[in-house]
Protein backbone atom coordinates (compact mmCIF):
# COMPACT_ATOMS: atom_id res chain seq x y z
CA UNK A 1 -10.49 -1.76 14.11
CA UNK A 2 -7.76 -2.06 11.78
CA UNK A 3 -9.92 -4.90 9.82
CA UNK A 4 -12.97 -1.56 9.54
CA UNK A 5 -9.85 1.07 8.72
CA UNK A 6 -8.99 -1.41 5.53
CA UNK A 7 -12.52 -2.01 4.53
CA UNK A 8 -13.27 1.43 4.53
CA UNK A 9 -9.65 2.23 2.19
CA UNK A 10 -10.68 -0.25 -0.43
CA UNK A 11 -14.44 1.21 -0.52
CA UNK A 12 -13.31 4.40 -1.56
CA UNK A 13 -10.27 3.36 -3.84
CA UNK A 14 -9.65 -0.77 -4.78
CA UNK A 15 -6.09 -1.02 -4.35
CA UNK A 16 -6.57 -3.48 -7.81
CA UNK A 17 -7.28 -0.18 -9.92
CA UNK A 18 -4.01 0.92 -9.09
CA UNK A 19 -2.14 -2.33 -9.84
CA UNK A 20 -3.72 -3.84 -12.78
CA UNK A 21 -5.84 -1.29 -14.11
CA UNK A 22 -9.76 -0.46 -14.94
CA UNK A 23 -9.86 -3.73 -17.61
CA UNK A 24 -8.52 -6.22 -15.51
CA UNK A 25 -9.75 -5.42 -12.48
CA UNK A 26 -13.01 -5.44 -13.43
CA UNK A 27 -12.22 -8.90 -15.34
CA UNK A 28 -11.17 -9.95 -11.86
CA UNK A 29 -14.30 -8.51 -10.42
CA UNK A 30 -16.71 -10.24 -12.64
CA UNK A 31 -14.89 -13.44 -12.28
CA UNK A 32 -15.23 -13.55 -8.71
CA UNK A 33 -18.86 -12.56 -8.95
CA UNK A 34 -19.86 -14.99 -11.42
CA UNK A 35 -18.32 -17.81 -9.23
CA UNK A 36 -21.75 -18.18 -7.48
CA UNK A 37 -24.22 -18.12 -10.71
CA UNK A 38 -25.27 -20.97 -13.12
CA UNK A 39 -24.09 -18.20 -16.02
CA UNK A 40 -21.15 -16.55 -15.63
CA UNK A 41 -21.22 -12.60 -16.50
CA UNK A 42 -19.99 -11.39 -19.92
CA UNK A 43 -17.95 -8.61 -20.31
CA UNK A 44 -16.86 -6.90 -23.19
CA UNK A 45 -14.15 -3.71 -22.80
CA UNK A 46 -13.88 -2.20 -26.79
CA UNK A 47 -9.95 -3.13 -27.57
CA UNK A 48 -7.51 -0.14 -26.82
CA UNK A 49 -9.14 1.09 -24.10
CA UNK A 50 -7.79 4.86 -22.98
CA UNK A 51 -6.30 5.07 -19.81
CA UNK A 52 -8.61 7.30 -17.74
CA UNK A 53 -8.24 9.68 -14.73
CA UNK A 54 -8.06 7.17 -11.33
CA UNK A 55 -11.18 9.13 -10.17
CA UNK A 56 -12.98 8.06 -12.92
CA UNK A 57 -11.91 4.51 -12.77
CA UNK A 58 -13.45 4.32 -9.19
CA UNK A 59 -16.34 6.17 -10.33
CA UNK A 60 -16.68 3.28 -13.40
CA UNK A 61 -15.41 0.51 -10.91
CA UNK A 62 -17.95 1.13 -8.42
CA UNK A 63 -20.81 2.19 -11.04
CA UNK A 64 -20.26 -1.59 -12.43
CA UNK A 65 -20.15 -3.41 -8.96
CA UNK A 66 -23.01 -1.89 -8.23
CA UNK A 67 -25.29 -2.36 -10.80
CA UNK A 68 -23.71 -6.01 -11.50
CA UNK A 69 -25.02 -6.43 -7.30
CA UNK A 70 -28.23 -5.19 -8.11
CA UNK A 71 -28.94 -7.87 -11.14
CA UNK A 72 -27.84 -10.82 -8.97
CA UNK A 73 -30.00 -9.61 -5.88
CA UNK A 74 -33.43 -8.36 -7.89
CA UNK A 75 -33.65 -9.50 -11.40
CA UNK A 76 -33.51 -13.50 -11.34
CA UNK A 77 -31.67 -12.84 -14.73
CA UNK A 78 -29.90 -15.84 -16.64
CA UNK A 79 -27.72 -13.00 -18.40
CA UNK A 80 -25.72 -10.40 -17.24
CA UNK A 81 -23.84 -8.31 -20.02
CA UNK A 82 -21.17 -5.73 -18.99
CA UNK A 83 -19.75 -3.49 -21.75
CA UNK A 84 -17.46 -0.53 -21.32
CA UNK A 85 -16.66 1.32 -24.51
CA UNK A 86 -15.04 4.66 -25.73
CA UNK A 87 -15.07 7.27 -28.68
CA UNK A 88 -13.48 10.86 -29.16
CA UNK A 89 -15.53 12.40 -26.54
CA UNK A 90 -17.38 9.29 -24.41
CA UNK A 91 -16.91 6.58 -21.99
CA UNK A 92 -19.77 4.33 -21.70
CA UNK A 93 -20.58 1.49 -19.67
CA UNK A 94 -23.55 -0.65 -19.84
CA UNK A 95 -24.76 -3.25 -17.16
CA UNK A 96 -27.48 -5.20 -19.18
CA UNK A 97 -29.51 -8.04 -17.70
CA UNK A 98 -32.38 -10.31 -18.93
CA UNK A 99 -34.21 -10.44 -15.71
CA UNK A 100 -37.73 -9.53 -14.00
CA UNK A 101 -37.47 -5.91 -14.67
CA UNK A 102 -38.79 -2.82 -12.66
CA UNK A 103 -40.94 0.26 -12.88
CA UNK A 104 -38.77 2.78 -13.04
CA UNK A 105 -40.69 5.64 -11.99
CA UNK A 106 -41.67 3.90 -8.66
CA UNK A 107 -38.00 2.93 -8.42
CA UNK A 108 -37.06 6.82 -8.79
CA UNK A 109 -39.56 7.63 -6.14
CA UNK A 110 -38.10 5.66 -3.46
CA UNK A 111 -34.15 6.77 -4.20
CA UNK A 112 -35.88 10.21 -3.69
CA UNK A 113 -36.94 8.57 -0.38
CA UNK A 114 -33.55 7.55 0.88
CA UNK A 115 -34.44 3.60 -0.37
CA UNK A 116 -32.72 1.68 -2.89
CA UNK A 117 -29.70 3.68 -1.97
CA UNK A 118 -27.52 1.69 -4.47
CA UNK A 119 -29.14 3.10 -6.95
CA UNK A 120 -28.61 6.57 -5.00
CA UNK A 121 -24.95 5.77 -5.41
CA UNK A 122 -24.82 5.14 -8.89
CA UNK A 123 -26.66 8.40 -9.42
CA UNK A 124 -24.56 10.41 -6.92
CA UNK A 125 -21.31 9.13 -8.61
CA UNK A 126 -22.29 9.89 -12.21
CA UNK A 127 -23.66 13.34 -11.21
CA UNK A 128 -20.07 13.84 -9.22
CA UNK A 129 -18.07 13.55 -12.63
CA UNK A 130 -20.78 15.57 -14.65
CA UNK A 131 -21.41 12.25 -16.39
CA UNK A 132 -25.82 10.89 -17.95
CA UNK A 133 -27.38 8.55 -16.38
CA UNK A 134 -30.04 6.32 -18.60
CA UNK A 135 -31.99 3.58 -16.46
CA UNK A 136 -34.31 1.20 -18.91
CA UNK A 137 -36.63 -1.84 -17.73
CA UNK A 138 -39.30 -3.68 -18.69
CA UNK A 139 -41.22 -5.95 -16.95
CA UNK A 140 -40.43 -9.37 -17.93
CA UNK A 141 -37.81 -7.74 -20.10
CA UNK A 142 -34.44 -7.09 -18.00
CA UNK A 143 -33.13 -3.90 -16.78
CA UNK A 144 -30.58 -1.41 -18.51
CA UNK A 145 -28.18 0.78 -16.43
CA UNK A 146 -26.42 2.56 -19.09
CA UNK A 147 -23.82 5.51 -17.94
CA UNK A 148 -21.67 8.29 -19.77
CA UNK A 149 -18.84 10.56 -19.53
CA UNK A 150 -16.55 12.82 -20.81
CA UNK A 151 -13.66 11.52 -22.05
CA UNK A 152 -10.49 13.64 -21.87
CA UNK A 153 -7.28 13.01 -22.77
């Protein structure tokens, strides 16, 4: 029970967000994740990063995980390119992969369903902060999973 209680803590907020930050935790993240692929993710956080709102972080944290999940389960990519970037008024991340690619439209169709509910996720946290979605892919091409916000200081 209490091994459930702690799984369900660090779901909703990683403890690592708090003690190293957005950057490094997702550094340790995509580490960890590359451990079991032949190519080990890239990530790329512009220099100077703003510190954000800790809601935000989780939102970005999770947004990442997610779509990083997705690329190693589906897409048979050899390349997996995180970047996370920032400008007067934007945060943007972008979870890029050369891999098989998807229709999107059918893809939409079944999160209206209930399936592919990581992909629900993604699209229930960005709508949560008021934040754009973009989804690309193209067959044989890789997949794009490109989000937005707000930034305030």
């Amino acid at each position: 029970m209490i091994k459930q209680v702690r799984s369900i803590s660090f779901d909703l907020r990683p403890s690592i967000l708090d003690d190293v930050g957005l950057i490094a935790a997702l550094n340790n993240l995509l580490h960890k994740m590359s451990l079991s692929l032949e190519h080990p993710i890239k990530f790329d956080a512009q220099v100077n990063f703003p510190m954000i709102h800790s809601q935000l972080a989780t939102t970005l944290f999770r947004i990442i995980q997610e779509s990083v999940n997705n690329a190693i389960r589906h897409s048979k990519a050899t390349e997996i390119v995180v970047r996370l970037s920032f400008s007067e008024s934007l945060i943007t991340a972008e979870v890029k992969d050369n891999g098989m690619g998807f229709n999107v439209n059918e893809i939409k169709e079944k999160v209206i369903k209930g399936k592919h509910l990581g992909l629900l996720g993604i699209e229930e946290r960005v709508l949560t902060h008021n934040g754009k979605l973009t989804l690309n892919s193209q067959l044989d091409s890789g997949t794009s999973v490109l989000v937005e916000f707000e930034y305030e200081e």
